[in-house]
C-alpha atoms as a PDB file:
ATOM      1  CA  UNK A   1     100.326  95.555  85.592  1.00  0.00           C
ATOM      2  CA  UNK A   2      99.296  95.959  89.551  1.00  0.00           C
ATOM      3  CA  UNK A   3      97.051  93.111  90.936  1.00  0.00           C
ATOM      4  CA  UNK A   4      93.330  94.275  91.459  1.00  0.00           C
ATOM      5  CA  UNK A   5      94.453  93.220  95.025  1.00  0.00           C
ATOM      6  CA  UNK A   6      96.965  95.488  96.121  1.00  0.00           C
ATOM      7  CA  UNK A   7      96.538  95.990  99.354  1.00  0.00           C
ATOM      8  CA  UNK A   8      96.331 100.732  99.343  1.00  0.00           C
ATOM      9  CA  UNK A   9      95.443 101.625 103.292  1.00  0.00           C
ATOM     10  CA  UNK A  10      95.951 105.032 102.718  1.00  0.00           C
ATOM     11  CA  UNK A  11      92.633 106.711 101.325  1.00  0.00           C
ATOM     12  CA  UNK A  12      92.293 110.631 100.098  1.00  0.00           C
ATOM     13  CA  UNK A  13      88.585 111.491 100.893  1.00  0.00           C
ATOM     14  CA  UNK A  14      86.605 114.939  99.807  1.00  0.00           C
ATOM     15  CA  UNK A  15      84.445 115.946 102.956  1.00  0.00           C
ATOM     16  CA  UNK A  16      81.450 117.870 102.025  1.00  0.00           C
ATOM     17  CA  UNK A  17      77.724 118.455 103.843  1.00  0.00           C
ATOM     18  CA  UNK A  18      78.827 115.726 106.516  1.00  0.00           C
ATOM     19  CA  UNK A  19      79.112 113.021 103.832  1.00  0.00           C
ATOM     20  CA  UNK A  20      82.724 112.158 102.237  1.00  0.00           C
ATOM     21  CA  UNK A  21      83.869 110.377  99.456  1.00  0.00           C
ATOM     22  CA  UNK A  22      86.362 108.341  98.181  1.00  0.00           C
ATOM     23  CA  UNK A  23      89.212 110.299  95.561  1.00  0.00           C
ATOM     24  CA  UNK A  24      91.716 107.813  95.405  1.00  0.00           C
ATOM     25  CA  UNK A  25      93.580 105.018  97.468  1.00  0.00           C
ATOM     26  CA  UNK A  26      97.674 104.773  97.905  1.00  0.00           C
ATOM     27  CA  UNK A  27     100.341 102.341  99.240  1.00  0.00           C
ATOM     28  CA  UNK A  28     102.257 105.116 100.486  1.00  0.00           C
ATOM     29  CA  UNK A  29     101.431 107.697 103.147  1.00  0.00           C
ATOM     30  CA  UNK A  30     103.605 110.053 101.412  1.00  0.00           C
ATOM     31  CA  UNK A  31     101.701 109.937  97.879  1.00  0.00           C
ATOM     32  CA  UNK A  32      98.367 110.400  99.809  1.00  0.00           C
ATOM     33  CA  UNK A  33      99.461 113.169 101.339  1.00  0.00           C
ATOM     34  CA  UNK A  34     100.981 115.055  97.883  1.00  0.00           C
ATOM     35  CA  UNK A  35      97.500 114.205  96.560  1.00  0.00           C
ATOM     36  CA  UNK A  36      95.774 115.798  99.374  1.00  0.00           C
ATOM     37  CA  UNK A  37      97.947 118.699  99.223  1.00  0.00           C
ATOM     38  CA  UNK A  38      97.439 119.601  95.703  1.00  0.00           C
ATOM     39  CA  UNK A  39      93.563 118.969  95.959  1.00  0.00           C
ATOM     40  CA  UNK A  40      93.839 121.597  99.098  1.00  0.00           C
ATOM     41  CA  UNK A  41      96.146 124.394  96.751  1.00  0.00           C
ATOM     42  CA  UNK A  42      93.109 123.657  93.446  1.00  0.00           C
ATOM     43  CA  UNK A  43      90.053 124.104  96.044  1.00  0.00           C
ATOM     44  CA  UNK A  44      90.901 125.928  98.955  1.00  0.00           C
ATOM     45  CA  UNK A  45      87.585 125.740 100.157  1.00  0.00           C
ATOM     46  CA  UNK A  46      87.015 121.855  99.468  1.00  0.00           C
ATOM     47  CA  UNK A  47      87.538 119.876 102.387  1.00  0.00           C
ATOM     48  CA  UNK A  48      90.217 117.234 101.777  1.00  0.00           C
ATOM     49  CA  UNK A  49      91.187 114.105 104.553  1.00  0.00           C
ATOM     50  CA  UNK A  50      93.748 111.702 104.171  1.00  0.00           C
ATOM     51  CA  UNK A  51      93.295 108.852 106.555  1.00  0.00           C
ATOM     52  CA  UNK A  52      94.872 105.150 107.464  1.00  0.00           C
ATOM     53  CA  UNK A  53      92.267 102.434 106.961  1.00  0.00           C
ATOM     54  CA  UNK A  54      93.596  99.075 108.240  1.00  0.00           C
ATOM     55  CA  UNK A  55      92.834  96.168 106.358  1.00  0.00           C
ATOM     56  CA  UNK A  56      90.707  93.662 107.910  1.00  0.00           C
ATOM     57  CA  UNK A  57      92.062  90.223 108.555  1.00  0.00           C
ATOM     58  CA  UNK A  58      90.354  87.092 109.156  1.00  0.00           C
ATOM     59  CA  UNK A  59      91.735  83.902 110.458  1.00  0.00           C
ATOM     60  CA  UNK A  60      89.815  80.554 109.778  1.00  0.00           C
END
């Protein structure tokens, strides 16, 4: 079972009416970007982003 924790930078978003939304989240740029690809082959004319989102660190 993976931690609720798991650090997943790389996000798949669905762009649509300047507002986007959040498909799914992946540890590996390479899984996000299979993802992406087959959303992209199902709905052509959906617009599909795969971006890097760093994680925010804060030292005390």
């Amino acid at each position: 079972m993976k931690p609720d924790n798991e650090y997943r930078p790389w996000v798949v978003l669905m762009t649509a009416g300047g507002q986007s939304q959040e498909l799914a989240r992946y540890r590996l740029r390479g899984d996000a970007e299979s993802h992406g690809q087959t959303l992209k082959r199902l709905s052509p004319d959906g617009g599909f982003t795969v971006l890097f989102e760093e994680q925010q660190v804060s030292f005390k």
